[in-house]
Protein backbone atom coordinates (compact mmCIF):
# COMPACT_ATOMS: atom_id res chain seq x y z
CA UNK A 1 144.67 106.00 85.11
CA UNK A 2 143.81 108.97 87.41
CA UNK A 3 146.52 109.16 89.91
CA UNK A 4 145.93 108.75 93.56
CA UNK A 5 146.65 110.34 96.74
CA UNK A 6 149.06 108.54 99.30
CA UNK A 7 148.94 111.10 102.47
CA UNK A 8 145.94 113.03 104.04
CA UNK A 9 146.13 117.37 104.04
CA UNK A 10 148.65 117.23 106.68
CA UNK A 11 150.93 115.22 104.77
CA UNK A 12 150.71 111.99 106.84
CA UNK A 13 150.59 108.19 105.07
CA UNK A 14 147.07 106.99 104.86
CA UNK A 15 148.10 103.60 106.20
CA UNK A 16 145.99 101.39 107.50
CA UNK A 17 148.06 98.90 110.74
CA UNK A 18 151.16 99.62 108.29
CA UNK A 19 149.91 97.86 105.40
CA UNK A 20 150.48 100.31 102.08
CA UNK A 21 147.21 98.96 100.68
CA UNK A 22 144.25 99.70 102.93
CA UNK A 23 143.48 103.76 104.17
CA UNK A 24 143.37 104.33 107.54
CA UNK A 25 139.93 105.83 109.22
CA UNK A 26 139.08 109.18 110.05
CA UNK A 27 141.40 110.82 107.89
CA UNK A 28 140.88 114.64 106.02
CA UNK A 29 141.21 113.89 102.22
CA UNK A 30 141.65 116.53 99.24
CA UNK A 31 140.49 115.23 95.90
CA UNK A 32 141.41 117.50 92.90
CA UNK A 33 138.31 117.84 90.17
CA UNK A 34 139.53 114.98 88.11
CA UNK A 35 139.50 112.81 91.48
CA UNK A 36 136.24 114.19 92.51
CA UNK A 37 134.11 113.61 89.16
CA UNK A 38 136.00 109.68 89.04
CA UNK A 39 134.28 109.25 92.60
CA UNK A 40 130.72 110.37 91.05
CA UNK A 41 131.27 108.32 88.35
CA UNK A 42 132.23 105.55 90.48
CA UNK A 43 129.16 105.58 92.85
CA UNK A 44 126.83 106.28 89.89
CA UNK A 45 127.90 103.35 87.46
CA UNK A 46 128.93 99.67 89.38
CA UNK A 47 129.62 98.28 86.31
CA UNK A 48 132.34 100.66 85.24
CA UNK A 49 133.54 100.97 88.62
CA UNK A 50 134.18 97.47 89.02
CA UNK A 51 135.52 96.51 85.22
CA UNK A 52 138.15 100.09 85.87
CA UNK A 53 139.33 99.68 89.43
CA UNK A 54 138.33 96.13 90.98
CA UNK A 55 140.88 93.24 90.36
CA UNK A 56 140.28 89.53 90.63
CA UNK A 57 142.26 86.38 90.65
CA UNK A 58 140.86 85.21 86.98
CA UNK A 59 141.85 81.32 85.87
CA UNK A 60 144.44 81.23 83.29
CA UNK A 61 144.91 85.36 83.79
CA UNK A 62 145.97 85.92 87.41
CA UNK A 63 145.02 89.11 89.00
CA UNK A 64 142.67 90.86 86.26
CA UNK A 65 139.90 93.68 86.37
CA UNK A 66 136.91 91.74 85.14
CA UNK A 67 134.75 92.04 82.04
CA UNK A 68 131.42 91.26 83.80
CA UNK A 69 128.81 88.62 82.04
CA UNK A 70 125.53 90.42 80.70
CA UNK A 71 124.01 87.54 83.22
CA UNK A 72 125.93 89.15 86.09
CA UNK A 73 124.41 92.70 85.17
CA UNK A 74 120.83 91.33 85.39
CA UNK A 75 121.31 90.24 88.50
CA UNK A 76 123.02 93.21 89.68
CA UNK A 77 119.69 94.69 88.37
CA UNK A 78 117.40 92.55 90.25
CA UNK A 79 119.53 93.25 93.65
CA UNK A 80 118.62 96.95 92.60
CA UNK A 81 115.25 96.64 92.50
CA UNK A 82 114.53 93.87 95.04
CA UNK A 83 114.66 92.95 98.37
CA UNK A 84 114.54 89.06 98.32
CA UNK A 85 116.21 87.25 96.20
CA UNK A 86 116.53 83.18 95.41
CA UNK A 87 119.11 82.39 93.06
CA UNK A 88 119.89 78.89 91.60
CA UNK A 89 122.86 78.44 89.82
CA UNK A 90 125.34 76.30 88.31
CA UNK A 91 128.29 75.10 89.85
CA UNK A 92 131.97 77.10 89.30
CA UNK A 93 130.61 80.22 87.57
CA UNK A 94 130.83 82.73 89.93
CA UNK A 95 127.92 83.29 91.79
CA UNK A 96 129.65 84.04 95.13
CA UNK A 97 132.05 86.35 93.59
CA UNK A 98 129.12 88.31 91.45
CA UNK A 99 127.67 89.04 95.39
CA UNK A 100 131.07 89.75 96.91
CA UNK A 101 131.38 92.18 93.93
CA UNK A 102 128.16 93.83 94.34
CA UNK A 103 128.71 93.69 98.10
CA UNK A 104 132.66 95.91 97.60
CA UNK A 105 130.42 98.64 95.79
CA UNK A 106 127.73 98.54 98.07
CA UNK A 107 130.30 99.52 101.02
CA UNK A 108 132.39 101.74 99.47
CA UNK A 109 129.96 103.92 98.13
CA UNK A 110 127.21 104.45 100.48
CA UNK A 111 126.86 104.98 104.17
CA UNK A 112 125.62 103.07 106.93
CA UNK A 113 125.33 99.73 104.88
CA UNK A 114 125.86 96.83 107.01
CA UNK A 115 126.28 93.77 105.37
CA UNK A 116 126.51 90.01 106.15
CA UNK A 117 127.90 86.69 104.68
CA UNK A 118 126.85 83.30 105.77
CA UNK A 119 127.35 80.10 104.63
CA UNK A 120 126.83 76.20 105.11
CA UNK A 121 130.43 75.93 106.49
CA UNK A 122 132.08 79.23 108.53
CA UNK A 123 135.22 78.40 106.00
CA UNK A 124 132.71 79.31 102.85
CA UNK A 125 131.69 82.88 104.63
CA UNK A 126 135.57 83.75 105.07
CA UNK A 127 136.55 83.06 101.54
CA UNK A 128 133.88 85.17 99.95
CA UNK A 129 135.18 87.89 102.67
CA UNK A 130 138.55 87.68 101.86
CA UNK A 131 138.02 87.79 98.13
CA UNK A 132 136.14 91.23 99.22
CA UNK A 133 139.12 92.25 100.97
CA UNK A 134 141.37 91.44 98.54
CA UNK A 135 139.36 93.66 96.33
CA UNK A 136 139.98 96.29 98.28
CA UNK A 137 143.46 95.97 98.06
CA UNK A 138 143.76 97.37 94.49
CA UNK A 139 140.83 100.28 95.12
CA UNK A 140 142.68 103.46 95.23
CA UNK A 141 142.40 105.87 97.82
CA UNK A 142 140.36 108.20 96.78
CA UNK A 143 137.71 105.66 95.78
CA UNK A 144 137.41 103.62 99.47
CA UNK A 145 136.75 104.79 102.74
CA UNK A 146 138.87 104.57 105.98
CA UNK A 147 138.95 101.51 108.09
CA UNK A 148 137.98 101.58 111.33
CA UNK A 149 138.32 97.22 112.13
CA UNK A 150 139.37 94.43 110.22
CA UNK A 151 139.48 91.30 111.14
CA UNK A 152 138.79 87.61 109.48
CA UNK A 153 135.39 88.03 110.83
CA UNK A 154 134.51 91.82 110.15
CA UNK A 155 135.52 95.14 108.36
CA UNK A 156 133.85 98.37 109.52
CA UNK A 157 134.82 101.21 107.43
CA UNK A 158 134.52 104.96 108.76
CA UNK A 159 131.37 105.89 106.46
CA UNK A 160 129.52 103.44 108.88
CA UNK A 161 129.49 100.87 106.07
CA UNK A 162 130.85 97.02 107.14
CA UNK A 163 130.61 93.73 106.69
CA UNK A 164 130.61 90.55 109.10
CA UNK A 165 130.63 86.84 108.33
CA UNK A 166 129.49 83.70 109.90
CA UNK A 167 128.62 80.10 110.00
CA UNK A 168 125.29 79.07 109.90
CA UNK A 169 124.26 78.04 113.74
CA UNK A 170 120.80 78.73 115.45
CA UNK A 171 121.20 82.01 116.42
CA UNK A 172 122.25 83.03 113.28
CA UNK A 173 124.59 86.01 113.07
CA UNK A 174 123.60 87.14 116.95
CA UNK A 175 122.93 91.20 117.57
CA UNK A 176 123.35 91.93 113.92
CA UNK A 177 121.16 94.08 111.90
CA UNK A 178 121.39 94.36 108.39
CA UNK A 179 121.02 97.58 106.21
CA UNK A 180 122.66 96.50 103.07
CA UNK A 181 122.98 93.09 102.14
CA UNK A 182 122.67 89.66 103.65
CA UNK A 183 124.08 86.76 101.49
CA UNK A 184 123.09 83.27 102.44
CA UNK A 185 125.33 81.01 100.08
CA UNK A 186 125.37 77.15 99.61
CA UNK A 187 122.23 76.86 101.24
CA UNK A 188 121.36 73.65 99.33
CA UNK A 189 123.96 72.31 101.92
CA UNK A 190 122.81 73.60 105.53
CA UNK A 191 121.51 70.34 107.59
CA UNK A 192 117.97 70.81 106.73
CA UNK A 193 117.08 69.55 110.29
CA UNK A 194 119.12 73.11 110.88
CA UNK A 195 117.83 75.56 108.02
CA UNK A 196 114.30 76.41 109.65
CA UNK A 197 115.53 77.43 113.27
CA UNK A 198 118.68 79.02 111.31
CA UNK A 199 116.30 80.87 108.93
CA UNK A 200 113.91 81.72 111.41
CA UNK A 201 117.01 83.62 113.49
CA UNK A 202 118.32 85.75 110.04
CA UNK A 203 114.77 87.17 108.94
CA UNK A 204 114.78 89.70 111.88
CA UNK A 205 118.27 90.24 110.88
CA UNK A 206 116.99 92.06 107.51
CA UNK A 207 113.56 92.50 108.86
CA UNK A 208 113.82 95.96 110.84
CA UNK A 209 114.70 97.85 107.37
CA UNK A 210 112.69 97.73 104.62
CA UNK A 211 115.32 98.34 102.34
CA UNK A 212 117.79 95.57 103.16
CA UNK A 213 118.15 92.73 100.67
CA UNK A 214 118.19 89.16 101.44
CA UNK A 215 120.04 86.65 99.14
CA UNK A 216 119.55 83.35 98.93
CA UNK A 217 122.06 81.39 96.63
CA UNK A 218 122.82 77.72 95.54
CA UNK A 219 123.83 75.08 93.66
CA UNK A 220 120.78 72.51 94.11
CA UNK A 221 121.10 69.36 95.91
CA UNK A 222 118.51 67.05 96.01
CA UNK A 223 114.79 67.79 97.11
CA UNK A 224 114.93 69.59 100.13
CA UNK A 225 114.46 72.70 101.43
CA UNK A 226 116.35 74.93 98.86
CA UNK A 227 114.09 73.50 96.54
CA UNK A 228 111.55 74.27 98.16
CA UNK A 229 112.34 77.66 98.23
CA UNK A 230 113.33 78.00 94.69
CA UNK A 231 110.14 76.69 93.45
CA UNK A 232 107.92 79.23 95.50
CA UNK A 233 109.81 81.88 93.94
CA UNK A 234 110.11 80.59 90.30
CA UNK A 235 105.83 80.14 90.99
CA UNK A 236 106.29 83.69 92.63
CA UNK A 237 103.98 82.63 96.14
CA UNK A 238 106.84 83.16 98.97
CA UNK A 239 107.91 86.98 97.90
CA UNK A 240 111.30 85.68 96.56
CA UNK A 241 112.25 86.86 93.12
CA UNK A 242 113.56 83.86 90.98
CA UNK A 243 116.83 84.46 89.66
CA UNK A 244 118.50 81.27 87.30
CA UNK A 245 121.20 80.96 84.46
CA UNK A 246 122.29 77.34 82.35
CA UNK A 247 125.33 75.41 82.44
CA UNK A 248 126.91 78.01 79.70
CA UNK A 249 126.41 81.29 80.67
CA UNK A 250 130.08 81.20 81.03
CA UNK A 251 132.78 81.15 77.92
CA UNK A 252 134.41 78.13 76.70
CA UNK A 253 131.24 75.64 78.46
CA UNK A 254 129.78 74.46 75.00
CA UNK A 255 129.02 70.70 74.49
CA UNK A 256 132.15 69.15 74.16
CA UNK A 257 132.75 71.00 77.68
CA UNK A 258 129.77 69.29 78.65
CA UNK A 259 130.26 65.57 77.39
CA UNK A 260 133.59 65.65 78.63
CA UNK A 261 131.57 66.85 82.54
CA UNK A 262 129.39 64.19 82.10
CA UNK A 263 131.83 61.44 81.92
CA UNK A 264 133.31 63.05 84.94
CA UNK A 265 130.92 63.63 87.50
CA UNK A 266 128.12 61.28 85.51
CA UNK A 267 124.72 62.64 84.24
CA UNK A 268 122.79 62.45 87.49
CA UNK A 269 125.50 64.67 89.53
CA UNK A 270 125.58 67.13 86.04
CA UNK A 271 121.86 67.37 86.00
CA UNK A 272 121.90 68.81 89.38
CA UNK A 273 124.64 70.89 89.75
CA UNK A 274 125.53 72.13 86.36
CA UNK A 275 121.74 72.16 84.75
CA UNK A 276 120.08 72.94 87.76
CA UNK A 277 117.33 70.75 87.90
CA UNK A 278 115.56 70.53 90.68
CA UNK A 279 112.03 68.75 91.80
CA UNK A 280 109.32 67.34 88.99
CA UNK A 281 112.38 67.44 86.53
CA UNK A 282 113.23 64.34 84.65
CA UNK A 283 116.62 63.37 84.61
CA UNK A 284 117.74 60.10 82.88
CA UNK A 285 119.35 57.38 84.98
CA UNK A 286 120.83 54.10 84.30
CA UNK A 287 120.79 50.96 86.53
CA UNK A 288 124.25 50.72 87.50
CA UNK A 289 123.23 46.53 87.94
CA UNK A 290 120.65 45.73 84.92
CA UNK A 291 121.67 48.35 82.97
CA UNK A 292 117.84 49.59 82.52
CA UNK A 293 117.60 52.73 81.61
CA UNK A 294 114.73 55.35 82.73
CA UNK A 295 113.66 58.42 83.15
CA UNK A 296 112.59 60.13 87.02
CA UNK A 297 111.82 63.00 88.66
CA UNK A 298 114.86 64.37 90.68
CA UNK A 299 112.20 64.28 93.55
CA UNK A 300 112.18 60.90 93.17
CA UNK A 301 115.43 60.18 92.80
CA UNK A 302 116.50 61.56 96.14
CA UNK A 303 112.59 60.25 97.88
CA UNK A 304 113.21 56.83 96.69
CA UNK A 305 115.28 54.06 97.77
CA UNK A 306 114.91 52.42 94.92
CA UNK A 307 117.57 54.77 93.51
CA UNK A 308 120.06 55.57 95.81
């Protein structure tokens, strides 16, 4: 591991509010050549940056650096290429975090990106911050930029990159404009008599620079506006690129894993948020009365009565 620096030229600590960890803004650096070709490297390859110097709370492991899914590298190449994004994946494998990730590079290395994280519930939008600034507890020095702010809300960094978070409202996240990346997760679960006049208040958010990326992210839930979206963008007519993975794009889900979900959370529940269907789909059900089994549309089975 290439060693790191711990003062600036002057020979004072580059703490941030006396925490070790974080690098204080505004501060005159010297990197040495290995330092300085690291940084390249860095900025020019996520991937390695992230599996070498980014460390995440992993089940089972603790605090690990991460050995990304080849899933999670073709999305990082759709964010890459795109602009607007509607992603529809299963529960509990790390869709959040792959954004947060993304997000942490996104900052770091670049200027003037301004990012944003909002969710169904204002708790949701601080947890995917905090595992961000976590992340940034573990970056060395020479790899992050100085902070200017941090709060639970918001992080500004001194290369005029940031980040601020909020709960999904009407006004959306008010006098912010976006330059990097705005992440809209768990939007299966915004009140639908909210999503349009929330919506309607985060395009101009991304809308005044071409080159800022809005991401739209899920687990389904029923036949409502999600859907709705997902389905214009997996039929490619609302400008969204379609983005999807199955219940085992993740190690250790095989079909014993599954059987053993199903009995949990029953097939219906599994269907949606582990498979991922969604709309004209036909899901199996069984009368929990008669006993008569039969197959539905997931449309229907959130339209109808009958079945609820």
């Amino acid at each position: 591991m290439i060693k790191d620096i711990s003062t600036d030229v002057a020979g004072h600590p580059l703490i941030f509010n006396g925490d070790i960890r974080l690098r204080k803004a505004n501060t005159k650096i010297l990197l040495n050549k290995e330092q300085l070709d690291e940084f390249v490297k860095c900025k020019n390859d996520r991937i390695y940056f992230i599996e070498k110097y980014v460390k995440i709370m992993v089940a089972g492991k603790g605090l690990t650096y991460p050995k990304l899914y080849s899933w999670q590298k073709k999305m990082f190449k759709l964010f890459d290429g795109d602009t607007r994004i509607a992603m529809i994946l299963p529960r509990q494998v790390g869709k959040s975090l792959s954004v947060a990730l993304y997000m942490t590079h996104l900052m770091l290395f670049n200027r003037d990106m301004k990012n944003g994280i909002a969710a169904d519930k204002e708790k949701t939008a601080k947890e995917i911050f905090l595992r961000i600034k976590e992340m940034l507890y573990h970056v060395p020095h020479f790899l992050k930029p100085g902070i200017v702010e941090l709060s639970k809300t918001k992080l500004d960094f001194d290369n005029g990159s940031g980040i601020v978070v909020s709960a999904t409202s009407e006004t959306g996240i008010s006098g912010f404009t976006c330059s990097g990346m705005l992440l809209l997760d768990e939007v299966a679960l915004i009140n639908s008599n909210l999503w349009d006049k929330f919506y309607a208040s985060m395009e101009p958010v991304v809308a005044s620079d071409p080159n800022a990326k809005l991401v739209i992210v899920s687990t389904p839930k029923g036949y409502n506006h999600f859907e709705k979206i997902i389905r214009g963008a997996r039929e490619g007519y609302n400008g969204y690129s379609y983005f999807t993975q199955p219940w085992d794009c993740i190690p250790m889900r095989d079909e014993a894993w599954k059987a053993q979900k199903v009995l949990e959370v029953g097939p219906e529940k599994f269907s949606q948020e582990y498979a991922c269907v969604v709309g004209e789909t036909l899901v199996e059900i069984k009368n929990k009365i008669t006993g008569e089994i039969k197959k539905v549309s997931m449309k229907e089975l959130y339209s109808n009565s009958e079945y609820k």
